[in-house]
Structures are given as structure tokens and as C-alpha cells.
C-alpha atoms as a PDB file:
ATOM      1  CA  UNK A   1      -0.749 -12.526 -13.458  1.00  0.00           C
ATOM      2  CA  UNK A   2       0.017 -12.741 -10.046  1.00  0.00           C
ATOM      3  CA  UNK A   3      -2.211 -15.214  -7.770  1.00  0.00           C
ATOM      4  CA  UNK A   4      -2.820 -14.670  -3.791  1.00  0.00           C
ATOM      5  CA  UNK A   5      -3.728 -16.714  -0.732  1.00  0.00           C
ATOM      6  CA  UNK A   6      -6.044 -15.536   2.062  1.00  0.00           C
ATOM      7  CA  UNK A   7      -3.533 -13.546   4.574  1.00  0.00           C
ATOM      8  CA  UNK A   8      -1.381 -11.973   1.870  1.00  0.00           C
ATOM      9  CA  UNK A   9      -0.095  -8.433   2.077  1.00  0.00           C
ATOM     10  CA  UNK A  10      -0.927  -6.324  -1.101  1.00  0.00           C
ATOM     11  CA  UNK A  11      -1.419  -3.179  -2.408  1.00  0.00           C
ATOM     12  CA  UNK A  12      -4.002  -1.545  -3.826  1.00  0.00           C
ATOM     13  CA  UNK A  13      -3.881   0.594  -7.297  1.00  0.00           C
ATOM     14  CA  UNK A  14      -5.442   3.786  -6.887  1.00  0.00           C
ATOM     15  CA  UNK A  15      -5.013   5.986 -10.327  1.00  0.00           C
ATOM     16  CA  UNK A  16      -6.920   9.076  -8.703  1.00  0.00           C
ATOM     17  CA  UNK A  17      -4.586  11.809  -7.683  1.00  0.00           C
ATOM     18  CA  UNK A  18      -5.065  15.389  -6.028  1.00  0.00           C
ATOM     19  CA  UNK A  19      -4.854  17.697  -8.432  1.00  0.00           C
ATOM     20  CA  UNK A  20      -3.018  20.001  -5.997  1.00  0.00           C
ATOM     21  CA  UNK A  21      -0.102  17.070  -7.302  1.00  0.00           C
ATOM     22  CA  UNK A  22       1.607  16.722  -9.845  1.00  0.00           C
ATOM     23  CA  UNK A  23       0.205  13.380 -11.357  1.00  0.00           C
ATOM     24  CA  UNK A  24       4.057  11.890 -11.388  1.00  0.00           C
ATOM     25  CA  UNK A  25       4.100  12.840  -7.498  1.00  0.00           C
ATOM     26  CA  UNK A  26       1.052  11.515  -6.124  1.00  0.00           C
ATOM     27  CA  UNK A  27       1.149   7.554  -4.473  1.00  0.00           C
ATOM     28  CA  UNK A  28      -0.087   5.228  -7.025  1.00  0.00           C
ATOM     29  CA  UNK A  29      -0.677   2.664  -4.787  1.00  0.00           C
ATOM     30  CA  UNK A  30      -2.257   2.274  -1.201  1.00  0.00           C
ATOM     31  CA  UNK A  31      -1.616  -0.251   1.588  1.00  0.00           C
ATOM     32  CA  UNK A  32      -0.839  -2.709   2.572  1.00  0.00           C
ATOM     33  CA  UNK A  33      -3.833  -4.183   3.105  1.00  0.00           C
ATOM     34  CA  UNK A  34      -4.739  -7.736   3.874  1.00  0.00           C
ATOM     35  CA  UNK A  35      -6.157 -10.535   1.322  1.00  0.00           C
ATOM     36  CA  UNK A  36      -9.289 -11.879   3.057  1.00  0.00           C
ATOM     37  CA  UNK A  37     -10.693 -14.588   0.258  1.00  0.00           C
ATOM     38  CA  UNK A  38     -10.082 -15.703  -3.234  1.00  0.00           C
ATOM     39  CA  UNK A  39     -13.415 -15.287  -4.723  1.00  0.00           C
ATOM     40  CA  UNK A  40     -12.176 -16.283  -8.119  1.00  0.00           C
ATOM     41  CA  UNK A  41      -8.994 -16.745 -10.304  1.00  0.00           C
ATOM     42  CA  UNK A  42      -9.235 -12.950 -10.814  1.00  0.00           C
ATOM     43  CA  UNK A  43     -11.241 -11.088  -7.805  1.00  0.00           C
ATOM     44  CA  UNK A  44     -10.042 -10.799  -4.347  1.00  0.00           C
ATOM     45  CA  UNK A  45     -12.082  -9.483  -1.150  1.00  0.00           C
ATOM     46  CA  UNK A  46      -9.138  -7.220   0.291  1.00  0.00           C
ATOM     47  CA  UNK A  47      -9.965  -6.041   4.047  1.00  0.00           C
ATOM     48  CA  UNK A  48      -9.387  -2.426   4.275  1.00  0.00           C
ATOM     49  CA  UNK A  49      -7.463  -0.127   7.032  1.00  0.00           C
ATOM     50  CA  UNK A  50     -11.103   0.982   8.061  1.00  0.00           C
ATOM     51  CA  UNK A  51     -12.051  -2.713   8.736  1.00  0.00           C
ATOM     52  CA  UNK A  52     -14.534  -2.703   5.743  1.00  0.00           C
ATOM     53  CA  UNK A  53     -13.785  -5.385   2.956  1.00  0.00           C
ATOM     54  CA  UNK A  54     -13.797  -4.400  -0.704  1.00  0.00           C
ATOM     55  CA  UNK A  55     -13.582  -6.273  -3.409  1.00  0.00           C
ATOM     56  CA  UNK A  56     -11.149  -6.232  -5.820  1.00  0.00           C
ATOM     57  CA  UNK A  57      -9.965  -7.373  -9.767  1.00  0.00           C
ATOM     58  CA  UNK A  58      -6.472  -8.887  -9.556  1.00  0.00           C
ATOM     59  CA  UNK A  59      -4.879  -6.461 -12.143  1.00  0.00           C
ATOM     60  CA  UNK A  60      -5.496  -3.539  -8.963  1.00  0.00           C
ATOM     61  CA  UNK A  61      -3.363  -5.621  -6.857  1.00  0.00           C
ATOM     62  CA  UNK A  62       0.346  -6.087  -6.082  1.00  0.00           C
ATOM     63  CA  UNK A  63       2.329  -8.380  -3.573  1.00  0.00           C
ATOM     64  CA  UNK A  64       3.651  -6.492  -0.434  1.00  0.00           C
ATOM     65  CA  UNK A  65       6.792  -7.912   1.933  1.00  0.00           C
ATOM     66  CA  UNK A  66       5.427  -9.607   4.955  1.00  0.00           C
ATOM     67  CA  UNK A  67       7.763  -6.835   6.603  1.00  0.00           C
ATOM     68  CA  UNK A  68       5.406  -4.316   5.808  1.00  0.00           C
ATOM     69  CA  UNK A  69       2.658  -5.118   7.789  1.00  0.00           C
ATOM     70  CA  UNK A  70       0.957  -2.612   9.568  1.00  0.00           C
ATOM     71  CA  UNK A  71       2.740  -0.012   7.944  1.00  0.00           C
ATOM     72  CA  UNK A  72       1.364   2.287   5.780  1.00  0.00           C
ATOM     73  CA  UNK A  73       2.741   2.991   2.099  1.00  0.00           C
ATOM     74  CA  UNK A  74       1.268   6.350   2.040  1.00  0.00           C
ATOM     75  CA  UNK A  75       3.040   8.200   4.575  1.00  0.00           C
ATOM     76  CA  UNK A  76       0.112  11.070   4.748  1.00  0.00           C
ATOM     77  CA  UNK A  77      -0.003  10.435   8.681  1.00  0.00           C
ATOM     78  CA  UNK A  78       3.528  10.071   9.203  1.00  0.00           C
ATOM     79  CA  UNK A  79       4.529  12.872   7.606  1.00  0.00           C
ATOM     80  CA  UNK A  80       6.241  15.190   9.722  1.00  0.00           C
ATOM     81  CA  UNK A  81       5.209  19.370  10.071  1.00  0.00           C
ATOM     82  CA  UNK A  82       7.705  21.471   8.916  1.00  0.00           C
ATOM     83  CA  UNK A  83       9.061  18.347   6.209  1.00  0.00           C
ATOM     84  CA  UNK A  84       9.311  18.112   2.185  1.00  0.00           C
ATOM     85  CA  UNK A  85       7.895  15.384   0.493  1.00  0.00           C
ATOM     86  CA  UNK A  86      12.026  14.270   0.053  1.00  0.00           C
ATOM     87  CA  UNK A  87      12.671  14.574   3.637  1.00  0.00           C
ATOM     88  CA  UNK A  88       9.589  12.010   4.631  1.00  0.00           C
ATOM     89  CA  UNK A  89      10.392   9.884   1.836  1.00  0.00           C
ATOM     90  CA  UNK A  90      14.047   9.706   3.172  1.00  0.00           C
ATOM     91  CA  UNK A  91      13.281   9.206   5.996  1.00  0.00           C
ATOM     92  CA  UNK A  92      10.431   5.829   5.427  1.00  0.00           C
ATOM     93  CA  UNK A  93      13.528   4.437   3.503  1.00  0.00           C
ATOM     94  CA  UNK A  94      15.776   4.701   6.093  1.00  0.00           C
ATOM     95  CA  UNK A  95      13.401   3.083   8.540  1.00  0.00           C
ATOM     96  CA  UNK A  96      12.875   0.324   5.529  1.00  0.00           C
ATOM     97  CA  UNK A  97      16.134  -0.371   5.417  1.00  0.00           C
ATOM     98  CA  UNK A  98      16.465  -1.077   9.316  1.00  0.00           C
ATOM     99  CA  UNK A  99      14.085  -3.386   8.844  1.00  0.00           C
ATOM    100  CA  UNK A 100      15.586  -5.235   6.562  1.00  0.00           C
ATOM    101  CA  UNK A 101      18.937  -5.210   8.272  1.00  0.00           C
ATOM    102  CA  UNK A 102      17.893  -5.958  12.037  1.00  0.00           C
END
């Protein structure tokens, strides 16, 4: 079980899907988001992209890189017109891996 200090980057388990989606295609996971307190060994108070805070069990979360902050795992609003789901997931790798390497 992982443990988390206030500031932390994690992600959020979300099992609901779209059922436009194939269940294996839809995001499992949305974030990053931003640990705000430790209320116990096993619930967090997560702040949210809307500002709101929500509170969450410790088996929801998961441990982003710092490098991800402010970026979005679900790439719904950068997805690009025109694009397949392949192309925009290409793409968010590519732009990972400059990250990493600049």
C-alpha cells in the first residue's frame, strides 16, 4: 500500500466508462491531481482540477511523476479534430518523452 504526503501528484481510479467505449479503451485513471491532507493511514483529501477537494480511500490512488504536473492524463481537451485515439496518444508520448529528455 502506497503512502502520500500533502503536495503529492496522484491519480485518481475512475472504473466508470462511456459506453460509447469499449471498456478496454476508456482511461482508467484521471489526473493528476494534487494530495491536499492525510486524513488517515488510508483516506486522502485530493484537490480536484475544478478546485473542489474530494476525499479519497488510498486503494483509488496512484503516484504520478512530479513531471506531470499540470498536465492532464486524459487527453479529452487536447485531443486534436480530425485525430484517432492512436494519433493523440502518439502524440502525448512523444511530448512525454521530451520531457524526460530536456
Amino acid at each position: 500500500m502506497e503512502h502520500f504526503k500533502k503536495g503529492d501528484l496522484v491519480y485518481i481510479h475512475d472504473p466508470t466508462y462511456k459506453h460509447s467505449k469499449a471498456r478496454k479503451f476508456s482511461y482508467q485513471y484521471k489526473g493528476p491531481f494534487e494530495i491536499e491532507q492525510k486524513i488517515s493511514s488510508l483516506i486522502y483529501r485530493v484537490r480536484m482540477a475544478d478546485g473542489t477537494s474530494a476525499v479519497i480511500h488510498v486503494n483509488r490512488l496512484k503516484k504520478a511523476h512530479e513531471s506531470m504536473r499540470g498536465k492532464d492524463v486524459v487527453p479529452h481537451e487536447n485531443r486534436r479534430e480530425g485525430t484517432t485515439r492512436q494519433e493523440n496518444l502518439t502524440r502525448l508520448f512523444l511530448e512525454a518523452i521530451m520531457m524526460i529528455v530536456t
